[in-house]
Structure formats: structure tokens, C-alpha cells
C-alpha atoms as a PDB file:
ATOM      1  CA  UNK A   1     -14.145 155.578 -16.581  1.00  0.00           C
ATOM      2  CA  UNK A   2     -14.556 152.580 -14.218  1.00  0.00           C
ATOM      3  CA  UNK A   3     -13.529 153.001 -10.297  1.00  0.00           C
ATOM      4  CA  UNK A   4     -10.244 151.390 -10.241  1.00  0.00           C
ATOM      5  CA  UNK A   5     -11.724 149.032  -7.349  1.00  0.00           C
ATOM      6  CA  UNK A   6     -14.476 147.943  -9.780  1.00  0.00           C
ATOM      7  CA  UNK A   7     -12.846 144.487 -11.617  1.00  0.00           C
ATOM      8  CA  UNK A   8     -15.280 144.253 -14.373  1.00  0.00           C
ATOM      9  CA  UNK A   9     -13.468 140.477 -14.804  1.00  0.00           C
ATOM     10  CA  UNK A  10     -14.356 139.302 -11.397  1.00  0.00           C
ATOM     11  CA  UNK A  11     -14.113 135.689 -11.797  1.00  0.00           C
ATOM     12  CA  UNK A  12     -16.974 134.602  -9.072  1.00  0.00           C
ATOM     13  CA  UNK A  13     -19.369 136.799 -10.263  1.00  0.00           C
ATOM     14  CA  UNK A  14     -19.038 135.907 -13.953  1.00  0.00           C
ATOM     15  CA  UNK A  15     -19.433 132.237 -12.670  1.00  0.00           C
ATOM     16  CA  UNK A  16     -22.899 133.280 -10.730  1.00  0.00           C
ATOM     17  CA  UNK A  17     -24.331 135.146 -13.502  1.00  0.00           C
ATOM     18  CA  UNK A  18     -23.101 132.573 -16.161  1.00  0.00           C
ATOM     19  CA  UNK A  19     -24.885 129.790 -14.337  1.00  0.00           C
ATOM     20  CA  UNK A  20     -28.111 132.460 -14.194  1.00  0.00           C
ATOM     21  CA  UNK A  21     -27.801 132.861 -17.875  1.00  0.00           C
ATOM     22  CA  UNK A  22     -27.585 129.409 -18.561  1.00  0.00           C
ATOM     23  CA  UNK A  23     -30.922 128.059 -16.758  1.00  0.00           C
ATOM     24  CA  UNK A  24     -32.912 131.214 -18.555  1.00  0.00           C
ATOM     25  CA  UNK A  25     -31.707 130.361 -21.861  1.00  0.00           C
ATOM     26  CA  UNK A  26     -32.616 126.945 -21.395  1.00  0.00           C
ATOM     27  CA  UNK A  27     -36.182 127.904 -19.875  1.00  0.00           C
ATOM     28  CA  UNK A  28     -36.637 129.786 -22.740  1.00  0.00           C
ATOM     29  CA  UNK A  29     -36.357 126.264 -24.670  1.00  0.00           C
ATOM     30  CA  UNK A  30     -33.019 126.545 -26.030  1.00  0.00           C
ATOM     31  CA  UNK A  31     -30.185 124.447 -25.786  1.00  0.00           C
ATOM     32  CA  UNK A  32     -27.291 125.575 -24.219  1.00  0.00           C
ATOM     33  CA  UNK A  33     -24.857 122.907 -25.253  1.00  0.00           C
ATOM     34  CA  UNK A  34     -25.614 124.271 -29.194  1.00  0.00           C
ATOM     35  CA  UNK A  35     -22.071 125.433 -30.779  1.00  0.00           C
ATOM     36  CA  UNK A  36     -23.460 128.892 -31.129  1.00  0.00           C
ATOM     37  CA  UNK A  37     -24.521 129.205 -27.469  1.00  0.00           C
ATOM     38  CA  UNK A  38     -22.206 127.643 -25.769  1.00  0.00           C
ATOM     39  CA  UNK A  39     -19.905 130.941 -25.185  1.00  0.00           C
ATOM     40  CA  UNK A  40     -23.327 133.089 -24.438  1.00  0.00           C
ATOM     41  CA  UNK A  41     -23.713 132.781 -20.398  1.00  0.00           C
ATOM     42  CA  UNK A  42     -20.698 134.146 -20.196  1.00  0.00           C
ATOM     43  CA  UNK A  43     -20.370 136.456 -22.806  1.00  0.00           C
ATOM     44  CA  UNK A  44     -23.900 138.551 -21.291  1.00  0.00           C
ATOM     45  CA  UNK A  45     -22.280 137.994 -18.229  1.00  0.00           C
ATOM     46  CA  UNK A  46     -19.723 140.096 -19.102  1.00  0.00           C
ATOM     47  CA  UNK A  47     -21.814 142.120 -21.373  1.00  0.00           C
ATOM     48  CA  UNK A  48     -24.484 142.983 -18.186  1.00  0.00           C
ATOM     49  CA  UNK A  49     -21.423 143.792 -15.457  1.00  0.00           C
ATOM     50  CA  UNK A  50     -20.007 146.424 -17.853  1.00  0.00           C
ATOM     51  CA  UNK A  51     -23.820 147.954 -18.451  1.00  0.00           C
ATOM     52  CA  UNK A  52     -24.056 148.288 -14.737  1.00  0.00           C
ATOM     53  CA  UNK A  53     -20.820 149.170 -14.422  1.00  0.00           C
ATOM     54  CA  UNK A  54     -22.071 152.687 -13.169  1.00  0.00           C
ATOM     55  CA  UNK A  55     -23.001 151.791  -9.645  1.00  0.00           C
ATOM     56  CA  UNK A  56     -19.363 151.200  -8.744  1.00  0.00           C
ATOM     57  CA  UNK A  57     -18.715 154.562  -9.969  1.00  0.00           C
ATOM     58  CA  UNK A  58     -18.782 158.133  -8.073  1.00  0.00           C
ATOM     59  CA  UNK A  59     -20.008 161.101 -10.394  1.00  0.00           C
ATOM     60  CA  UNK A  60     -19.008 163.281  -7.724  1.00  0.00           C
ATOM     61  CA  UNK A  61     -15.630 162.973  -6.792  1.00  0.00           C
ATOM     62  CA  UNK A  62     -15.498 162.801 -11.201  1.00  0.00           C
ATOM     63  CA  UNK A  63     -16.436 166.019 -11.055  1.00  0.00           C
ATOM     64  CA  UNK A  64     -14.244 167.353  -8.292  1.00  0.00           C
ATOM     65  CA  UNK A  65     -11.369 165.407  -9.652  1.00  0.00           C
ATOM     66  CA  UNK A  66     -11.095 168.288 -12.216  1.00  0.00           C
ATOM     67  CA  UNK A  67     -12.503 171.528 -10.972  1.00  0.00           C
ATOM     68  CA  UNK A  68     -10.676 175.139 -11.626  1.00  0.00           C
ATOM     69  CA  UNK A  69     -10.904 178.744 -10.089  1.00  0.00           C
ATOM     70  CA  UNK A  70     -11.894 180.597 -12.803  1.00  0.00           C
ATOM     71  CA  UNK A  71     -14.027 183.691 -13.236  1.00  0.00           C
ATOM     72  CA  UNK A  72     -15.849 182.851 -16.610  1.00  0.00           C
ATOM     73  CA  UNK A  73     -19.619 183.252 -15.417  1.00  0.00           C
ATOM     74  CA  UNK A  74     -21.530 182.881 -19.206  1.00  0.00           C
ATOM     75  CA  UNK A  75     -23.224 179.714 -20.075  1.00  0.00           C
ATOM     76  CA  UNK A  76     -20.750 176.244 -20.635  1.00  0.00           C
ATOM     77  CA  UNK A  77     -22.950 173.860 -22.883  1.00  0.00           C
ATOM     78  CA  UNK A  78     -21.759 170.527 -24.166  1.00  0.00           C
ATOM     79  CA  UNK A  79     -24.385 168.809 -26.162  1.00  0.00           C
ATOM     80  CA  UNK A  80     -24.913 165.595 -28.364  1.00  0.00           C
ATOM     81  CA  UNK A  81     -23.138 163.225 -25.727  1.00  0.00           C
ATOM     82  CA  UNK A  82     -24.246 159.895 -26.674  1.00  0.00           C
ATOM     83  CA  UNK A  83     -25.443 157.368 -23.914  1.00  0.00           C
ATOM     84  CA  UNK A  84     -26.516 154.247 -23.539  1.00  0.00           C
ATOM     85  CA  UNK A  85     -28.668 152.494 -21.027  1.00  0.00           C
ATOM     86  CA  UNK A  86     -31.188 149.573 -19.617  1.00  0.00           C
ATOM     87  CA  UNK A  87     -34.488 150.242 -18.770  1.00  0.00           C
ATOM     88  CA  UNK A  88     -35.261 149.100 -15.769  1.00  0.00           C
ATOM     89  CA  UNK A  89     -38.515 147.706 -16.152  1.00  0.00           C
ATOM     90  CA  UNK A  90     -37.711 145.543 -19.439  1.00  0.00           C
ATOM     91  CA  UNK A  91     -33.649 145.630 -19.316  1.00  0.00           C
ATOM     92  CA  UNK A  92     -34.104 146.579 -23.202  1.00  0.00           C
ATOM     93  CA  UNK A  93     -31.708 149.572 -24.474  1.00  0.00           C
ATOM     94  CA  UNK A  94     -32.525 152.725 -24.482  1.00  0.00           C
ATOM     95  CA  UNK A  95     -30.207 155.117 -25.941  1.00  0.00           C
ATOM     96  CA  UNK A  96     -29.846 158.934 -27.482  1.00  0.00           C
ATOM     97  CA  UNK A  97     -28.165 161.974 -26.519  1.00  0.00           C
ATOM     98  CA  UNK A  98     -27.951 164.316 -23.846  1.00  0.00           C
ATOM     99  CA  UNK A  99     -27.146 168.443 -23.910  1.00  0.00           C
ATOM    100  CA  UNK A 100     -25.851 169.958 -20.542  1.00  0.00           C
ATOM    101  CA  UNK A 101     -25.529 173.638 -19.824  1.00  0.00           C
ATOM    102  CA  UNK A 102     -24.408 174.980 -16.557  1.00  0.00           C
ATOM    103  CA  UNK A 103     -23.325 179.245 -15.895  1.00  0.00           C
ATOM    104  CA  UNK A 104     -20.295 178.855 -13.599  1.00  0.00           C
ATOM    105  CA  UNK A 105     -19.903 180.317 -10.185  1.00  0.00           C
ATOM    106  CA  UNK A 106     -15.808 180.802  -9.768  1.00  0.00           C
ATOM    107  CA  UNK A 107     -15.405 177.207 -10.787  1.00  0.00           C
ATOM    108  CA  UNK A 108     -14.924 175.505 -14.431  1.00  0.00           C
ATOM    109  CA  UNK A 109     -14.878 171.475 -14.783  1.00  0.00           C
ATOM    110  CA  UNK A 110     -13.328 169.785 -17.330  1.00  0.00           C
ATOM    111  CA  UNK A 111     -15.427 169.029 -20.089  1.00  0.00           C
ATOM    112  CA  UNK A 112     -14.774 165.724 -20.322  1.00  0.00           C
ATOM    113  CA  UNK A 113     -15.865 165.168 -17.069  1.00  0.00           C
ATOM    114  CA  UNK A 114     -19.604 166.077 -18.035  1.00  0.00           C
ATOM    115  CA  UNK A 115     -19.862 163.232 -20.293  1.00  0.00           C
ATOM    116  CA  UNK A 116     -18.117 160.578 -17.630  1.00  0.00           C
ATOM    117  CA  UNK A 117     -21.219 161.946 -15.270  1.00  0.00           C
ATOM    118  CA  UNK A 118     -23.586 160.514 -18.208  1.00  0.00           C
ATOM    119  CA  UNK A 119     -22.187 157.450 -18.322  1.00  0.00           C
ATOM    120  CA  UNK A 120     -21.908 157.106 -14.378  1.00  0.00           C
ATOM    121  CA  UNK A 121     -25.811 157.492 -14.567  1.00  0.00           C
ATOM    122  CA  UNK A 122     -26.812 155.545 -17.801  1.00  0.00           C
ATOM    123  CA  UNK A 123     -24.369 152.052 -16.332  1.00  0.00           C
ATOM    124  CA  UNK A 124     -26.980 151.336 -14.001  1.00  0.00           C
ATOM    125  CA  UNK A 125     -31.029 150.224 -14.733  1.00  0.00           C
ATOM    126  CA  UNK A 126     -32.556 153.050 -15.137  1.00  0.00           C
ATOM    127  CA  UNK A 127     -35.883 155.390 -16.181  1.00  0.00           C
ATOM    128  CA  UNK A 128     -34.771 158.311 -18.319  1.00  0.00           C
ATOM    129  CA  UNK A 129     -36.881 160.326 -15.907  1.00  0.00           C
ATOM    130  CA  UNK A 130     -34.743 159.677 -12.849  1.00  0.00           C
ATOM    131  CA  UNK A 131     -31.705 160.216 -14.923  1.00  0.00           C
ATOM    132  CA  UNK A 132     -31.927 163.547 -15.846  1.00  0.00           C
ATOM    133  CA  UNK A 133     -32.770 164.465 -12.315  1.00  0.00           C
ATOM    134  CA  UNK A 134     -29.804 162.676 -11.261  1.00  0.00           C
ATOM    135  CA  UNK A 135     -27.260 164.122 -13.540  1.00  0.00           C
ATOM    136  CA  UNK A 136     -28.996 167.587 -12.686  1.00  0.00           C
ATOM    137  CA  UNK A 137     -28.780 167.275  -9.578  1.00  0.00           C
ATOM    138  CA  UNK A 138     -25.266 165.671  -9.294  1.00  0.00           C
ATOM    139  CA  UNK A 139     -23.968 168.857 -11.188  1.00  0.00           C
ATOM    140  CA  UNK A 140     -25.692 170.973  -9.314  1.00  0.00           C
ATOM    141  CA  UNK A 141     -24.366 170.068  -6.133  1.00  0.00           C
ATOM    142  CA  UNK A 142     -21.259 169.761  -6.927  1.00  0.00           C
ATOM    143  CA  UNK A 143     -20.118 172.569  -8.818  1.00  0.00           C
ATOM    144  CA  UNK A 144     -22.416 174.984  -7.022  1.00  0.00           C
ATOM    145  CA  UNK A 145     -23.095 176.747 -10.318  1.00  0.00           C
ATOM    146  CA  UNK A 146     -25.227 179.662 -11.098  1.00  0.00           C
ATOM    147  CA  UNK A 147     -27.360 177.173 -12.689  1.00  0.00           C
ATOM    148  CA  UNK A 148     -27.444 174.109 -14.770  1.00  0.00           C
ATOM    149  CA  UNK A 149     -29.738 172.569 -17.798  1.00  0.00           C
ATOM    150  CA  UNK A 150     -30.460 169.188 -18.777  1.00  0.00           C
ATOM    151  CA  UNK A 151     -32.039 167.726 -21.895  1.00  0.00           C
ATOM    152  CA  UNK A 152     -31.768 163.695 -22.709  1.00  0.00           C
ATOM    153  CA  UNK A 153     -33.597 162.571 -26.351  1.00  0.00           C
ATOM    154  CA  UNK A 154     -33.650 158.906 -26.212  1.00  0.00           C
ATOM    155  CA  UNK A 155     -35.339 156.063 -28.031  1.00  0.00           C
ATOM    156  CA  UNK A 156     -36.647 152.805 -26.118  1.00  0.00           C
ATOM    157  CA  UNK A 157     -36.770 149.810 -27.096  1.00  0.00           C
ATOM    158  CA  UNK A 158     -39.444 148.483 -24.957  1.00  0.00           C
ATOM    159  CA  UNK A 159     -41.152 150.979 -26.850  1.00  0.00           C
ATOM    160  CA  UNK A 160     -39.697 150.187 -30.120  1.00  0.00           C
ATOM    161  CA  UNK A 161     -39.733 146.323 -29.936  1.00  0.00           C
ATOM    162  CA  UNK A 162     -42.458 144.934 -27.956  1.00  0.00           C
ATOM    163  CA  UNK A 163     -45.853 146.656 -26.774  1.00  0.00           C
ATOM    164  CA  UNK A 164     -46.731 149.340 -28.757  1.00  0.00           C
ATOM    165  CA  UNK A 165     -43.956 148.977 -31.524  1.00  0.00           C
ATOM    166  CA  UNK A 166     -43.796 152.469 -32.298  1.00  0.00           C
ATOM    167  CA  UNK A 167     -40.228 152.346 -34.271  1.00  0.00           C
ATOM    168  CA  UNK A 168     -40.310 156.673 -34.493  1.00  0.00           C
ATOM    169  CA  UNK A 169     -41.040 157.505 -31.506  1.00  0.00           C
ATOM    170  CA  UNK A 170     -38.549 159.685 -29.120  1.00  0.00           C
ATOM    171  CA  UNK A 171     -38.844 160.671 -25.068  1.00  0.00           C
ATOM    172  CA  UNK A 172     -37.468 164.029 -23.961  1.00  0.00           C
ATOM    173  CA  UNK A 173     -36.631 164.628 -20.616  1.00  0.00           C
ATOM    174  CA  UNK A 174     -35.340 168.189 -18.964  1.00  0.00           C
ATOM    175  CA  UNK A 175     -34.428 169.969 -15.868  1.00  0.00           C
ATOM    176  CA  UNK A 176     -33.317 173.535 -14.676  1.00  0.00           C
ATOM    177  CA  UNK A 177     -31.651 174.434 -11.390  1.00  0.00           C
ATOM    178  CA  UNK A 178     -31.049 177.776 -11.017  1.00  0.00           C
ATOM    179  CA  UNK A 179     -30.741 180.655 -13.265  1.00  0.00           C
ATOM    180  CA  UNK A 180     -31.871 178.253 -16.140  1.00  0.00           C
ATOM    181  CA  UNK A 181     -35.234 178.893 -14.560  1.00  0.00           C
ATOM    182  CA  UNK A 182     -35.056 181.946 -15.881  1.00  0.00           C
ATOM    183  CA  UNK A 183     -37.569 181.842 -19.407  1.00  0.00           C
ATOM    184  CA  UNK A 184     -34.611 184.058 -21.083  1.00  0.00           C
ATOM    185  CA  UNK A 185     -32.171 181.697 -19.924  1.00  0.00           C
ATOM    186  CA  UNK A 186     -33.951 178.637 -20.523  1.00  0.00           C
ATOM    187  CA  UNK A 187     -34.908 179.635 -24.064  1.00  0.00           C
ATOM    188  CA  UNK A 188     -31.475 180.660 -25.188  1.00  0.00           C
ATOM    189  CA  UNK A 189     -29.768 176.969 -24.123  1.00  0.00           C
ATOM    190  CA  UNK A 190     -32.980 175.320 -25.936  1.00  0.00           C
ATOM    191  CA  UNK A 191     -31.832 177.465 -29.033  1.00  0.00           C
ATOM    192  CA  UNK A 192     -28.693 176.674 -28.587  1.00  0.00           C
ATOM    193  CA  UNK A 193     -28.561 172.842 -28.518  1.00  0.00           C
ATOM    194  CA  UNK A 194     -30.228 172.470 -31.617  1.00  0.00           C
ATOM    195  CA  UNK A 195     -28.274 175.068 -33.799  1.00  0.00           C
ATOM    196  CA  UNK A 196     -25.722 174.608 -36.030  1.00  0.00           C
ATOM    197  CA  UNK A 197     -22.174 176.189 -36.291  1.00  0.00           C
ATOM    198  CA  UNK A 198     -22.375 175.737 -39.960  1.00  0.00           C
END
């Protein structure tokens, strides 16, 4: 969900960044006027607002946007949300999924909201470190839960396509807030995420 105030077509900055990509492209010894190139400036001009789209967002108000009184106080998990983002050392991909838990405190959010919080958080140049401490801690003070759990899997392709070229390789990242620092609590979400209902 993009902030309505965020025009991803917003002419003058397409034009800036188009004439950016342009000049790398041709330092890179291409040429720009070539039939297949031609359309490219502006197409990862495009491309690059909507992948940083996530600064002009708010997880916050999100969040509050769909909060309900309710006195359900057991653990809310919603798992295998897929994200993707740009590192922000390479601006290569790196992409996987992410499993949120968080034990309610008289308020319930909307599950789809959880998800929009990823993607608030992976739109922007990022390290999957600060991520998950971001979306923990976004969730956290919001809601003012009990507690709340993150785990984000991802792949890199700074990993995966230049330096070491390690094509298997995975990162996990997690953080607990609250009663998920608990070893009871902690260990059943970790169970949890990677079960089956089948």
C-alpha cells in the first residue's frame, strides 16, 4: 500500500533519475541509443522509485488504521510473507520470507496489516539485520502486545552473484520483545512456523 501522497509517476523525478541512468549505462560502455536500451533509463527509473517506495510510507499509522478491542490473549502468528528488498551496500535483491508472532494485550490488528508492515520496511535499502529490528520494534510499539516474534529467511544476491558466489546459502534473522523471551514461548512459535497443517 503506497501513501496516497506518494506519486510513484512523478514526472521530474523520473526525468532526474532517467538522465542518472543514462550516463551509468553509458560509463559502463554501453550505448544508450541501442533499440534495446533506449526505454531502460526510464524503465529502472520507475523500477527503483517503486523499490523505495517504503520511505513514503508509515507502518504505524498501518497498523493503527486497523486495530480492535478484543480479549483474545494466545499467540497470533502469520508466517511465510514473502518480501522483497535492496541491499544497501550492493542495491542487489535480497528476498525470502518472514514469520511474525505477537500475544495480544486487549487489541487485535488486521492481519493483513502485518504483511503491509513488511513491505513498508523491505521498499527502502536495507540490511536484513536492521529490518527485523525495525518491524519488531514497529509492532511492538504500536500494538503494545504481550510480546512479539520475528524471523526473516532471505537469500542475497550480493552473496549469490558476486563475491563469494555461494548460490545455497540463506541468512536468518530474529527478535523477541516481550513474553517471546520466554524459552517456552520462544520455542513453541519456532515450532510453529515451520510445521505443517497437513
Amino acid at each position: 500500500m503506497i501513501n496516497e501522497n506518494f506519486n510513484i509517476e512523478n514526472t521530474s523525478l523520473t526525468t532526474e533519475l532517467k538522465t542518472n541512468f543514462s550516463e551509468i549505462i553509458s560509463l559502463l560502455g554501453e550505448n544508450i541509443e541501442r533499440e534495446g536500451l533506449v526505454k531502460t533509463p526510464e524503465r529502472v527509473s520507475k523500477a527503483m522509485k517503486f523499490l523505495t517506495s517504503g520511505y513514503e510510507m508509515d507502518p504505524k499509522q498501518i497498523l493503527e488504521s486497523a486495530m480492535f478491542k478484543e480479549d483474545y490473549n494466545e499467540m497470533v502468528i502469520v508466517k511465510d510473507i514473502e518480501f522483497y528488498s535492496l541491499c544497501e551496500h550492493h542495491m542487489l535483491p535480497f528476498f525470502g520470507k518472514a514469520h511474525i508472532a505477537y500475544i495480544p494485550n486487549n487489541h487485535i490488528v488486521g492481519l493483513s496489516k502485518i504483511p503491509r508492515v513488511i513491505d513498508v520496511f523491505a521498499r527502502r535499502l536495507q540490511v536484513q539485520e536492521r529490518m527485523t529490528e525495525q518491524v519488531l520494534d514497529c509492532i511492538y510499539e504500536t500494538l503494545n502486545p504481550q510480546g512479539v516474534a520475528v524471523v526473516i529467511e532471505a537469500s542475497h544476491l550480493c552473496m549469490m552473484m558476486r563475491g563469494v558466489q555461494k548460490q545455497n546459502s540463506t541468512t536468518t534473522t530474529s527478535g523477541f520483545r516481550g513474553a517471546f523471551r520466554e524459552t517456552d514461548t520462544r520455542n513453541e512459535f519456532l515450532k510453529l512456523i515451520h510445521s505443517s497443517l497437513s
